[in-house]
C-alpha atoms as a PDB file:
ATOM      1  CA  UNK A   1       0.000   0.000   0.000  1.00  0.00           C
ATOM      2  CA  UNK A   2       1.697   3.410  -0.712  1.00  0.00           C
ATOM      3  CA  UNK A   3       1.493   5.803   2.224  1.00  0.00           C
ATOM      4  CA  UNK A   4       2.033   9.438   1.694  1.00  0.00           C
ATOM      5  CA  UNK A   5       4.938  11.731   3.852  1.00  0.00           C
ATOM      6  CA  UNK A   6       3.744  14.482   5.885  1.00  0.00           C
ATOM      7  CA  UNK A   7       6.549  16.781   7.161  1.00  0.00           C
ATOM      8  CA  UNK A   8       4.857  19.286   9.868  1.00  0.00           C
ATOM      9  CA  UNK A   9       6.684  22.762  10.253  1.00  0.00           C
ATOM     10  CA  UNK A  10       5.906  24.460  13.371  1.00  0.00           C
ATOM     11  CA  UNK A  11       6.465  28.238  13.040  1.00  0.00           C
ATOM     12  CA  UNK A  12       6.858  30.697  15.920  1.00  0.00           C
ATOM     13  CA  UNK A  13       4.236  33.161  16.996  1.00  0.00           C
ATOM     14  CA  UNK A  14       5.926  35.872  15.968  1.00  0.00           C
ATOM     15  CA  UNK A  15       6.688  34.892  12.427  1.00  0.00           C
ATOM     16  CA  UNK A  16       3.189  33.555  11.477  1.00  0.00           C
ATOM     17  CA  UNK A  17       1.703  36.814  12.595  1.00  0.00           C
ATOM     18  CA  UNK A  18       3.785  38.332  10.474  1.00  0.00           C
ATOM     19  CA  UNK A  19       3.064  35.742   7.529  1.00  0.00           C
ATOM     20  CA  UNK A  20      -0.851  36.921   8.344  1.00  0.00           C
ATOM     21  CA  UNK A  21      -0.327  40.665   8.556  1.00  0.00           C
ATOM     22  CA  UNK A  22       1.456  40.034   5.103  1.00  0.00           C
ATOM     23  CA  UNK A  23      -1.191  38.520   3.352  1.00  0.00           C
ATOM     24  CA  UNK A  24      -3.904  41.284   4.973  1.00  0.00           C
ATOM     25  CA  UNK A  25      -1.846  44.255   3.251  1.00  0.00           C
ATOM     26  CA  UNK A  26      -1.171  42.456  -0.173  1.00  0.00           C
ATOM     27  CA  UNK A  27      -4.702  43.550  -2.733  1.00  0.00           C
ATOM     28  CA  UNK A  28      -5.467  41.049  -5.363  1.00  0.00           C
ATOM     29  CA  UNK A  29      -5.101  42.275  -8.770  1.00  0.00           C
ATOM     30  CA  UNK A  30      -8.220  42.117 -10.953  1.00  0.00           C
ATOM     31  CA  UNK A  31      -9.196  39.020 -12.530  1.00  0.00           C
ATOM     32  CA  UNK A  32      -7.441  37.669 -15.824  1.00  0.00           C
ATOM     33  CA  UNK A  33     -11.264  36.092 -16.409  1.00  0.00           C
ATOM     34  CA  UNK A  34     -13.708  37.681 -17.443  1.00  0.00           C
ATOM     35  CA  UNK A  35     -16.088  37.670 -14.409  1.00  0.00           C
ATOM     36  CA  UNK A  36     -18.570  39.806 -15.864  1.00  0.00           C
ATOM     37  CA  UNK A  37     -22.608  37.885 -16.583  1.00  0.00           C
ATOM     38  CA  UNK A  38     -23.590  37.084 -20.547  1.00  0.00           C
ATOM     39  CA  UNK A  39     -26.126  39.304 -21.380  1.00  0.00           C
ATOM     40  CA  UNK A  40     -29.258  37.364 -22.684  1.00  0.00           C
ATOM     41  CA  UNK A  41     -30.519  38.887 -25.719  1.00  0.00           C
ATOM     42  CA  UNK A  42     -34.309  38.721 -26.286  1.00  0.00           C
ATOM     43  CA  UNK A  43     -34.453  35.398 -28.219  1.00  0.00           C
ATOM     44  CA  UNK A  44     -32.792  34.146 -25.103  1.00  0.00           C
ATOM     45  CA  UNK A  45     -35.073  35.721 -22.699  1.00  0.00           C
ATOM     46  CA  UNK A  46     -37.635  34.287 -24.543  1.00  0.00           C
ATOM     47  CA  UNK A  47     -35.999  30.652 -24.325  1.00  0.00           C
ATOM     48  CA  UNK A  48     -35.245  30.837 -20.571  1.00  0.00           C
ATOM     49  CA  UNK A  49     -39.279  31.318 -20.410  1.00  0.00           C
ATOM     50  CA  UNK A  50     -40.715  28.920 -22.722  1.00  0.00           C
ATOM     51  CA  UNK A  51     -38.426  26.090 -21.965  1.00  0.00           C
ATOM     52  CA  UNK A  52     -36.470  26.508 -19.589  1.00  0.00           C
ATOM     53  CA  UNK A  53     -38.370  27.861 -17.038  1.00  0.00           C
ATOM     54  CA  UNK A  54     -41.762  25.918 -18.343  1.00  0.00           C
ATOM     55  CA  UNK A  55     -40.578  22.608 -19.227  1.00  0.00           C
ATOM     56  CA  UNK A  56     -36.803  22.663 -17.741  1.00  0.00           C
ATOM     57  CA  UNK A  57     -35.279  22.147 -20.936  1.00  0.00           C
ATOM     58  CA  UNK A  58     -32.110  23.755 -22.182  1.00  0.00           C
ATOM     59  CA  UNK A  59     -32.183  24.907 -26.097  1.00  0.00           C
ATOM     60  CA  UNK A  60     -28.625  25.207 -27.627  1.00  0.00           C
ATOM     61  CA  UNK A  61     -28.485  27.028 -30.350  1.00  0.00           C
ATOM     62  CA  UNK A  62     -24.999  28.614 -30.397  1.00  0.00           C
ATOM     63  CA  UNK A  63     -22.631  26.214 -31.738  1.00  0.00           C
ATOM     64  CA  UNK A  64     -20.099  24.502 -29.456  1.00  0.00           C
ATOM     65  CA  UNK A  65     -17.548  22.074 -29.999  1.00  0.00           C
ATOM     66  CA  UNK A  66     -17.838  20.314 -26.547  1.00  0.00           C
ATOM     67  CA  UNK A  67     -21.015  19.373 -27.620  1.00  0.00           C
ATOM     68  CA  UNK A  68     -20.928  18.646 -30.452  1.00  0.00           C
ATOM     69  CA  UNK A  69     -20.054  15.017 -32.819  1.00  0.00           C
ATOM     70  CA  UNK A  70     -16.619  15.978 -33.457  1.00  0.00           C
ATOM     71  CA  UNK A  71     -16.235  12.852 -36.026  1.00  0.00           C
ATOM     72  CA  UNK A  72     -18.201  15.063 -38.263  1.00  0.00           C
ATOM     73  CA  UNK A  73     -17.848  18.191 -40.047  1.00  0.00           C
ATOM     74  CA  UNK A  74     -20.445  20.754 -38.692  1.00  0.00           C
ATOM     75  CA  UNK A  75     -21.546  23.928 -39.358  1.00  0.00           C
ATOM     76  CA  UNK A  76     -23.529  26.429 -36.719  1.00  0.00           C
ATOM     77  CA  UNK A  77     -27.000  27.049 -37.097  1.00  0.00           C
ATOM     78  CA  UNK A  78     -28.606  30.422 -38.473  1.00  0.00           C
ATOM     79  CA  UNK A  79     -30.101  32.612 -35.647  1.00  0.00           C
ATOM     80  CA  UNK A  80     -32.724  33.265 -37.641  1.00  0.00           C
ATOM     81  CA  UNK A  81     -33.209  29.416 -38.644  1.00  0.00           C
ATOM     82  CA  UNK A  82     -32.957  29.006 -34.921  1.00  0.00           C
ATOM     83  CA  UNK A  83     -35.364  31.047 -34.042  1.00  0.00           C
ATOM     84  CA  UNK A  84     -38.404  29.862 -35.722  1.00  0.00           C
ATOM     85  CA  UNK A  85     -37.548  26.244 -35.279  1.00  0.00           C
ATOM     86  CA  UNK A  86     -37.229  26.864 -31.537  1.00  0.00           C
ATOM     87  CA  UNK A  87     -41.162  28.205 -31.923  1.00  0.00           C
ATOM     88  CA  UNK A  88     -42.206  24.920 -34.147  1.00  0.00           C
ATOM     89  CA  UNK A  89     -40.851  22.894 -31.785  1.00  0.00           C
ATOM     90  CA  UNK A  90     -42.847  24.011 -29.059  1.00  0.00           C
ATOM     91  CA  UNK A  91     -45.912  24.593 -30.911  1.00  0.00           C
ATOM     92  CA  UNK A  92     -45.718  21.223 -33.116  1.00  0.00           C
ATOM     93  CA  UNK A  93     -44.036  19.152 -30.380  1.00  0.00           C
ATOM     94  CA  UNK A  94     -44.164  19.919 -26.712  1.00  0.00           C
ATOM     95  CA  UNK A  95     -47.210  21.352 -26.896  1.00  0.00           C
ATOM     96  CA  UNK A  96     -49.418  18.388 -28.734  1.00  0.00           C
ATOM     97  CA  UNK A  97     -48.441  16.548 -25.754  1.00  0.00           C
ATOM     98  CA  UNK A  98     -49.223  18.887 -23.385  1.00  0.00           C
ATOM     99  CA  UNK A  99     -52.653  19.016 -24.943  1.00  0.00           C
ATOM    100  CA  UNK A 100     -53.105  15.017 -25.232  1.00  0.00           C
ATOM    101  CA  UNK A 101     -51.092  14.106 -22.053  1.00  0.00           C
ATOM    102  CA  UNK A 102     -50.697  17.657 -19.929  1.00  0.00           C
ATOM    103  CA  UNK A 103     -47.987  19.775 -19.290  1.00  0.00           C
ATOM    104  CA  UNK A 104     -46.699  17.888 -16.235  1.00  0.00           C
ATOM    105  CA  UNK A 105     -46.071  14.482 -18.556  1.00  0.00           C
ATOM    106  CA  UNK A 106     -44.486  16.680 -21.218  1.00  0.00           C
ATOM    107  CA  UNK A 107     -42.155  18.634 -18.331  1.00  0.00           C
ATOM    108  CA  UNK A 108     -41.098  15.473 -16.603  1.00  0.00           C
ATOM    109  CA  UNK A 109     -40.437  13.117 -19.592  1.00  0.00           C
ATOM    110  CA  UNK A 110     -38.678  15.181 -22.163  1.00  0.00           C
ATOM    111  CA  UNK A 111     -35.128  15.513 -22.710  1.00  0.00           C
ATOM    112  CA  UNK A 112     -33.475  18.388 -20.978  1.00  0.00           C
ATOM    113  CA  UNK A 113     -31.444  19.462 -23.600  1.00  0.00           C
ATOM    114  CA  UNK A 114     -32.414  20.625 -27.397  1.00  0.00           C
ATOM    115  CA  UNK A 115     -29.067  21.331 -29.863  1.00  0.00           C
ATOM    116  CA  UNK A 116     -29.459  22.819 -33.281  1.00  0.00           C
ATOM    117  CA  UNK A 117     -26.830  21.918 -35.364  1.00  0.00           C
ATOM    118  CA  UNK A 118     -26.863  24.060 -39.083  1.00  0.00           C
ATOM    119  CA  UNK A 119     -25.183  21.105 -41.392  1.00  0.00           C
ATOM    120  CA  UNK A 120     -26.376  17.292 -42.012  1.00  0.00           C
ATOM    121  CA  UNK A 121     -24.421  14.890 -40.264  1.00  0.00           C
ATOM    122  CA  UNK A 122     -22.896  12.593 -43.323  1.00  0.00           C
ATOM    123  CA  UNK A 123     -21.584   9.104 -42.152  1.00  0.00           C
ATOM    124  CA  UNK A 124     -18.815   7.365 -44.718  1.00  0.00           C
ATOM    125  CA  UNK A 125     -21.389   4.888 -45.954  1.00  0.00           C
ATOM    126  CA  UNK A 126     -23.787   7.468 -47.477  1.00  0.00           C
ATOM    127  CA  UNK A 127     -26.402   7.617 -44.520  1.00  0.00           C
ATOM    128  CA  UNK A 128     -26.932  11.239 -43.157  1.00  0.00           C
ATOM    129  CA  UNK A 129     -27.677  11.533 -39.894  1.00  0.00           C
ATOM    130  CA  UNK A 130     -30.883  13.588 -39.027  1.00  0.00           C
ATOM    131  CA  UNK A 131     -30.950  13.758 -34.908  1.00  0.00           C
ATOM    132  CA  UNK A 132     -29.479  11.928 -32.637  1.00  0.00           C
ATOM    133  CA  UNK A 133     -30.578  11.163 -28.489  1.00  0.00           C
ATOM    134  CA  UNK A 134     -28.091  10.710 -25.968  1.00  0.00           C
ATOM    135  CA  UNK A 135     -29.800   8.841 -22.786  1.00  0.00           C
ATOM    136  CA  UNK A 136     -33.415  10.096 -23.080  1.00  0.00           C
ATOM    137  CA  UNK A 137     -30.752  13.557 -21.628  1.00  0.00           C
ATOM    138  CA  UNK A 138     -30.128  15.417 -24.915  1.00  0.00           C
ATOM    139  CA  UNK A 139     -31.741  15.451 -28.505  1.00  0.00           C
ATOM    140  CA  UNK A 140     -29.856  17.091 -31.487  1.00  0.00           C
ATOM    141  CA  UNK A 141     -31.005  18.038 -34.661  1.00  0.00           C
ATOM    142  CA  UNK A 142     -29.279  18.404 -37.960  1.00  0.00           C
ATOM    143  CA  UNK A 143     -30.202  20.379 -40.787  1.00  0.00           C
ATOM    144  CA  UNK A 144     -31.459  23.697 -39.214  1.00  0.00           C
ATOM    145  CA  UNK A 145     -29.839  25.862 -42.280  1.00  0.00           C
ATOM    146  CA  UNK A 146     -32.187  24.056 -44.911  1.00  0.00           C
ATOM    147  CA  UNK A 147     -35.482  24.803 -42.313  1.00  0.00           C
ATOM    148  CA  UNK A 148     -38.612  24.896 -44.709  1.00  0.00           C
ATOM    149  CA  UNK A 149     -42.303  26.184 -43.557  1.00  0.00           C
ATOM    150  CA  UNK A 150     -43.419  22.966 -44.676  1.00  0.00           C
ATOM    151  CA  UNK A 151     -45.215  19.853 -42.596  1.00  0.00           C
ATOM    152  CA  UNK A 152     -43.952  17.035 -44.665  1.00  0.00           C
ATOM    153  CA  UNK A 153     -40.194  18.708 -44.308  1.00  0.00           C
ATOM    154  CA  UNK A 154     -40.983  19.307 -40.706  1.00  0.00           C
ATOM    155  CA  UNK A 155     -41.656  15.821 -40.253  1.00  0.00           C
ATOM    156  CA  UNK A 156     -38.805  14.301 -42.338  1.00  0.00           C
ATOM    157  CA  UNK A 157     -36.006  16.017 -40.964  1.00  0.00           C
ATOM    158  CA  UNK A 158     -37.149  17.325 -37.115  1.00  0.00           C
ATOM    159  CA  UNK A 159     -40.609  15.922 -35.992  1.00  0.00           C
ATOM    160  CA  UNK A 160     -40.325  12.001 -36.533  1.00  0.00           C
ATOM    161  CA  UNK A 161     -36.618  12.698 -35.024  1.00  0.00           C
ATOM    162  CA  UNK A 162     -38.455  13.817 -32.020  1.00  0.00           C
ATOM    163  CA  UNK A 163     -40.898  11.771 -31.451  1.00  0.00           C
ATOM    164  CA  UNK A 164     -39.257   8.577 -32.345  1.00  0.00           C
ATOM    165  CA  UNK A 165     -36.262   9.850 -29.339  1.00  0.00           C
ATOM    166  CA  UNK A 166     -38.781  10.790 -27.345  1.00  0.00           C
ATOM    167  CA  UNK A 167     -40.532   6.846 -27.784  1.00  0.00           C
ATOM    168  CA  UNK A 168     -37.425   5.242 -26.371  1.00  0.00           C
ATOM    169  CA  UNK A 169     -37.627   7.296 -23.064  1.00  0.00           C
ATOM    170  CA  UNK A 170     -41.082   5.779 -22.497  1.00  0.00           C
ATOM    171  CA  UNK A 171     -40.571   2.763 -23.204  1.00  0.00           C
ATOM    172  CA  UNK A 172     -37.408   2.623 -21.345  1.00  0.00           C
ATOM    173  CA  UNK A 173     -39.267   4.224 -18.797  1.00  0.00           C
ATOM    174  CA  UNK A 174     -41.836   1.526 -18.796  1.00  0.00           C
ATOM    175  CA  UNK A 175     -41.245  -1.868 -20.945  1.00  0.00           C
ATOM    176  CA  UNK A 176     -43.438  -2.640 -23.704  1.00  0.00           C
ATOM    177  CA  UNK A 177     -44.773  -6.080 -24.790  1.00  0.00           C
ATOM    178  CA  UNK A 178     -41.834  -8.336 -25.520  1.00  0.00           C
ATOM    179  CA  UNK A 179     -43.855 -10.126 -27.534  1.00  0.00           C
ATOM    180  CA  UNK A 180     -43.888  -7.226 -29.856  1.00  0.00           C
ATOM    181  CA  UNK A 181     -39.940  -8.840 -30.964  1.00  0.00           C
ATOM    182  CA  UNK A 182     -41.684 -11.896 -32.198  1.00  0.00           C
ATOM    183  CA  UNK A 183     -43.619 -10.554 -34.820  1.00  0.00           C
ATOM    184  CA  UNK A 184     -40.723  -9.761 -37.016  1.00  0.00           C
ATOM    185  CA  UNK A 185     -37.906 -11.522 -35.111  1.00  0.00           C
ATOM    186  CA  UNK A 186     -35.871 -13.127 -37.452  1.00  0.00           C
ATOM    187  CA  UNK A 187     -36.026 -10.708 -40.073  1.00  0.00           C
ATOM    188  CA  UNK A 188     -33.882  -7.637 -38.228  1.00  0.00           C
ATOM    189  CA  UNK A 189     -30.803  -6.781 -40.328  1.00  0.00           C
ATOM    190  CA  UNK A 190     -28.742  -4.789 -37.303  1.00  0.00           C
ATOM    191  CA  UNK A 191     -26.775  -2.495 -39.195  1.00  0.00           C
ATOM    192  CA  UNK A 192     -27.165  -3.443 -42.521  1.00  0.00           C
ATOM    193  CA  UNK A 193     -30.341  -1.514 -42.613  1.00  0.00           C
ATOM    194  CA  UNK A 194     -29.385   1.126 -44.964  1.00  0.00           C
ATOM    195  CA  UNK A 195     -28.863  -1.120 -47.525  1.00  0.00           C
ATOM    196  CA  UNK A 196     -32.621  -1.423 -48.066  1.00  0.00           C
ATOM    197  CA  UNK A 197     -35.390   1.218 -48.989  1.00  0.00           C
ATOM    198  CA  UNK A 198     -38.540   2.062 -47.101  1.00  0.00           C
ATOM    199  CA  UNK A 199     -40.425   0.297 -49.371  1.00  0.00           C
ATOM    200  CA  UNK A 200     -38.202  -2.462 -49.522  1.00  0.00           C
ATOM    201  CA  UNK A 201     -38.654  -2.725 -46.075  1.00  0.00           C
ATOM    202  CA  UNK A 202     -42.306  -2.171 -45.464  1.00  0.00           C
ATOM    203  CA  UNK A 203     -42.505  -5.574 -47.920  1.00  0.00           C
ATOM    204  CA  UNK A 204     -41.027  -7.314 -45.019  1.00  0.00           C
ATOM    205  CA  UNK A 205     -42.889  -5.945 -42.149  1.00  0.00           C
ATOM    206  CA  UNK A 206     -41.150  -3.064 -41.285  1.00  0.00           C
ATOM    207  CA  UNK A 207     -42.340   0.490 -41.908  1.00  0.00           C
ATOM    208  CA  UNK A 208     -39.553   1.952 -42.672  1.00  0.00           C
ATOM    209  CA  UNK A 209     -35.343   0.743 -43.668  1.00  0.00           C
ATOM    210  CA  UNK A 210     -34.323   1.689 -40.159  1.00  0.00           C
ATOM    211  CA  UNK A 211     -37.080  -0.290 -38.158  1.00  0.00           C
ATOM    212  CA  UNK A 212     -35.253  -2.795 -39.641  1.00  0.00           C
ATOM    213  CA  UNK A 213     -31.977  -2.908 -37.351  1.00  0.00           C
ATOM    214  CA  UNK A 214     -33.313  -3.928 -34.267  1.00  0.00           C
ATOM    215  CA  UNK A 215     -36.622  -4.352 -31.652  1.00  0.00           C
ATOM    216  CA  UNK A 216     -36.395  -0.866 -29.824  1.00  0.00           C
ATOM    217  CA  UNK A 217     -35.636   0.824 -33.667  1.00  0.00           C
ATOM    218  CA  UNK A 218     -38.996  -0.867 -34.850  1.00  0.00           C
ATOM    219  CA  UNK A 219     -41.587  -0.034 -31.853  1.00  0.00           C
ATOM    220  CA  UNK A 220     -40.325   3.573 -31.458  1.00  0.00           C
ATOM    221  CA  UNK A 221     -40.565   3.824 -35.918  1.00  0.00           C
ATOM    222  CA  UNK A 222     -43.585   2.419 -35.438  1.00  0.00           C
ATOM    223  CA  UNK A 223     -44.947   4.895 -33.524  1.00  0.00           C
ATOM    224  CA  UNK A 224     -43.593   7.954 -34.498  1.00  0.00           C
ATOM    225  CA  UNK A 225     -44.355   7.304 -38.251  1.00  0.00           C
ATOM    226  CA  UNK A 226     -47.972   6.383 -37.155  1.00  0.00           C
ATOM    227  CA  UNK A 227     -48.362   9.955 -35.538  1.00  0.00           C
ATOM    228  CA  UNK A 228     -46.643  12.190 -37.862  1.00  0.00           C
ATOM    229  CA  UNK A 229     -48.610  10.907 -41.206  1.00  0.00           C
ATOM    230  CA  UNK A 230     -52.332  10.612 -41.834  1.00  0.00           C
ATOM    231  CA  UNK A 231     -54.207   7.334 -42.383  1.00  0.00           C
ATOM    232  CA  UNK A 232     -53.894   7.747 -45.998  1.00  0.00           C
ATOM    233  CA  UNK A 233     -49.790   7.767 -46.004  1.00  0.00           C
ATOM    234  CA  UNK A 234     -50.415   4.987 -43.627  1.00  0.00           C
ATOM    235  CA  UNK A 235     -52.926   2.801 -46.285  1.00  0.00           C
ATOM    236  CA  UNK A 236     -50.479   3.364 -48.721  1.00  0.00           C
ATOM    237  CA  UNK A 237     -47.412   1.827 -46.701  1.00  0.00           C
ATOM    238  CA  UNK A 238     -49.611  -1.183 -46.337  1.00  0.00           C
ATOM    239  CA  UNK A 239     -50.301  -1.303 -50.334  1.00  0.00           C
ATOM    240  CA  UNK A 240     -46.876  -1.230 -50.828  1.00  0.00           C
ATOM    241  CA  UNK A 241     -46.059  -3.665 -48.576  1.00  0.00           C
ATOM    242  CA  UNK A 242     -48.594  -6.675 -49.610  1.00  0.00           C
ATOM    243  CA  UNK A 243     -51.364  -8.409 -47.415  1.00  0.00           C
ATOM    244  CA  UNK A 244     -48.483 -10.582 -45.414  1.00  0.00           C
ATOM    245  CA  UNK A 245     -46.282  -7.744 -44.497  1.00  0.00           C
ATOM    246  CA  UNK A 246     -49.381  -5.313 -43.873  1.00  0.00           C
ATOM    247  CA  UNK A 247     -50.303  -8.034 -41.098  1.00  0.00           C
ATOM    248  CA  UNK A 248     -47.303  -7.752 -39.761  1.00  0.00           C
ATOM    249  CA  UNK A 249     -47.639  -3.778 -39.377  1.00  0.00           C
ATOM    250  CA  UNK A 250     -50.542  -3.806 -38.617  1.00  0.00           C
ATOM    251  CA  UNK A 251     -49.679  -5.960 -35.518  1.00  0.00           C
ATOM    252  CA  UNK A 252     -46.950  -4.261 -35.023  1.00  0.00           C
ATOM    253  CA  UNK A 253     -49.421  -1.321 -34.612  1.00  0.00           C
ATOM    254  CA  UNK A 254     -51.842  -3.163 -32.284  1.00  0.00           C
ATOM    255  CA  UNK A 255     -48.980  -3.367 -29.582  1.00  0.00           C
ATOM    256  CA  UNK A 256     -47.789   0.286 -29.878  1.00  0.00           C
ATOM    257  CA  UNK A 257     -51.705   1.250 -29.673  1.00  0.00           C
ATOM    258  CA  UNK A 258     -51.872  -0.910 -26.586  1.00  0.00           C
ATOM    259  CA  UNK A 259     -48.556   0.518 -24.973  1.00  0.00           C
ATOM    260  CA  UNK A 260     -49.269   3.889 -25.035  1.00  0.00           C
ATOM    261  CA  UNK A 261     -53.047   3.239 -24.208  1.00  0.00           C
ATOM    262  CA  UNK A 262     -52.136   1.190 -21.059  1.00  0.00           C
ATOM    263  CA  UNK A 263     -48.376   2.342 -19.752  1.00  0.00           C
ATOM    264  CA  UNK A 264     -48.990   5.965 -20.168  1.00  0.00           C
ATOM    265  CA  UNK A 265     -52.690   7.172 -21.537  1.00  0.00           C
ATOM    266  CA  UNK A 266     -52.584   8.233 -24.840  1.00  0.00           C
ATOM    267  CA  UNK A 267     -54.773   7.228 -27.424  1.00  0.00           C
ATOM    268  CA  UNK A 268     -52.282   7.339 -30.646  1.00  0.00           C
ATOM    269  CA  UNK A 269     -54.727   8.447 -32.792  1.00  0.00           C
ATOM    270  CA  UNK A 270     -56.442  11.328 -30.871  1.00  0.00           C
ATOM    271  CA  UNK A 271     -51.950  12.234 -30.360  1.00  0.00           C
ATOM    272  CA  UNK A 272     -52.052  11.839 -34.336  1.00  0.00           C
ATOM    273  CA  UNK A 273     -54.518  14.288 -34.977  1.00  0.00           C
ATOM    274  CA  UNK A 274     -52.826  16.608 -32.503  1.00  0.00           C
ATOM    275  CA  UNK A 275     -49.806  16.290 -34.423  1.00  0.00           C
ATOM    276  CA  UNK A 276     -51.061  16.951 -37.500  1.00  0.00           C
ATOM    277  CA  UNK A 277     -53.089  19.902 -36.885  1.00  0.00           C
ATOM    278  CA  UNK A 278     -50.793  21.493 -35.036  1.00  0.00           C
ATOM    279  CA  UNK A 279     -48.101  20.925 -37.895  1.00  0.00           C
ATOM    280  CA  UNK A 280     -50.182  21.996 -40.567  1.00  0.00           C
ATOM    281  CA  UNK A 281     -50.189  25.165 -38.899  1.00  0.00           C
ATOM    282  CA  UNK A 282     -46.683  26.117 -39.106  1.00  0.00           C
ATOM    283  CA  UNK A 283     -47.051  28.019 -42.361  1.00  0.00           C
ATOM    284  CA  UNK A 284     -49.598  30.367 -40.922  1.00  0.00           C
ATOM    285  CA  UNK A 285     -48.127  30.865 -37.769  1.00  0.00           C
ATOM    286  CA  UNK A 286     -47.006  34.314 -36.617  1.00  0.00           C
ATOM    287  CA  UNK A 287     -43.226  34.091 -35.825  1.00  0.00           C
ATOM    288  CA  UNK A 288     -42.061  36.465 -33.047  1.00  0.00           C
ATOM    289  CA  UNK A 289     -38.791  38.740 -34.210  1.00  0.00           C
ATOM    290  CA  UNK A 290     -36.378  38.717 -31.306  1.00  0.00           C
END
């Protein structure tokens, strides 16, 4: 075991009075830091009060390399970009589950932090990455220089994101079904999923390429491509994908319906409607200018 060696030094009276008296007349210099507060401009006023103050969240809009992917190249996100996705968001997203659900679900269950990123995140096989969750803590999206007034955008690149990262906190929060696995369960590709299409992959059971690569992947797809299109996109997926396959969705749909339903209240298609409405309003909506 090491041990550590103390030496004590005993000083006389006199001379540590004289060691305190020094330190007494010596000032400080000022600071080499700057010490003084950031001054929050009104777009950040606004964000301490609409998230972080009502739903404890923390939206990161100013680039930073600490938290950031640093295995990509990244570029920062528009302020003005920033600022109207930061009011979709809580329009399209927060608040259609504070309507469904009520503001307490929505404050305790969300992740804490939001980060805007301006660029795509491109891997070296091709895929792009479009938001990424770390530990039900932290949601990023990608993208925010190409932001378009547009619901079927909105749900590509941001909403499905959200709602599909939001999925695995509830259900990680409270299991689903593990039966839900056997449905599809010796069909999942892992990683290889990018090698096949959506509609490719709605053939074998899965709604979209990604569901694909494993059981958590499928149920949270499941879902958040339920609530973010309308029955007709939904009819059309099981067209595509042939009366085996669309039995397999549609089971697949069955447990998701009974998950949310059960676990945590929410009717998935009263949440769908929500959704939609609420994003079909983003092109009429009156943005604030900070």
């Amino acid at each position: 075991m090491k041990k550590n060696k103390f030496i004590i030094i005993t000083l006389s009276l006199s001379l540590m009075v004289l060691l305190l008296s020094s330190c007494k007349e010596e000032q400080l210099g000022p600071s080499i830091f700057d010490t003084t507060s950031a001054e929050r401009t009104k777009f950040d006023q606004w964000l301490l009060e609409n998230y972080t103050n009502q739903y404890n969240i923390e939206f990161m809009y100013k680039f930073s390399d600490i938290e950031s992917d640093i295995k990509y190249n990244l570029v920062p996100a528009e302020l003005k970009k920033s600022e109207n996705l930061a009011q979709i968001v809580k329009h399209v997203w927060l608040e259609s589950y504070d309507e469904v659900v009520g503001l307490d679900f929505t404050r305790h269950y969300v992740p804490k932090q939001i980060q805007l990123i301006g660029s795509g995140a491109f891997d070296s096989d091709g895929t792009v990455v479009l938001g990424t969750a770390e530990g039900g803590l932290k949601v990023t999206l990608y993208y925010v220089n190409n932001l378009q007034l547009d619901p079927t955008y909105l749900n590509e690149y941001y909403f499905h994101v959200m709602h599909h990262e939001f999925a695995h906190i509830l259900h990680q929060t409270k299991a689903y079904d593990p039966d839900f696995k056997k449905v599809t369960e010796s069909t999942y590709v892992g990683n290889d999923w990018y090698l096949s299409t959506d509609a490719e992959a709605q053939k074998k059971g899965f709604i979209t390429a990604y569901a694909q690569s494993e059981t958590n992947e499928d149920f949270v797809e499941t879902y958040s491509m339920y609530i973010t299109h309308d029955q007709a996109w939904w009819n059309a997926a099981l067209t595509n994908a042939g009366a085996a396959s669309a039995a397999l969705l549609s089971a697949k749909l069955e447990f998701v319906r009974t998950y949310f339903a059960d676990k945590w209240s929410i009717d998935i298609d009263i949440m769908r409607t929500v959704v939609l409405r609420r994003g079909s309003e983003v092109g009429s909506m009156t943005y604030l200018n900070f």
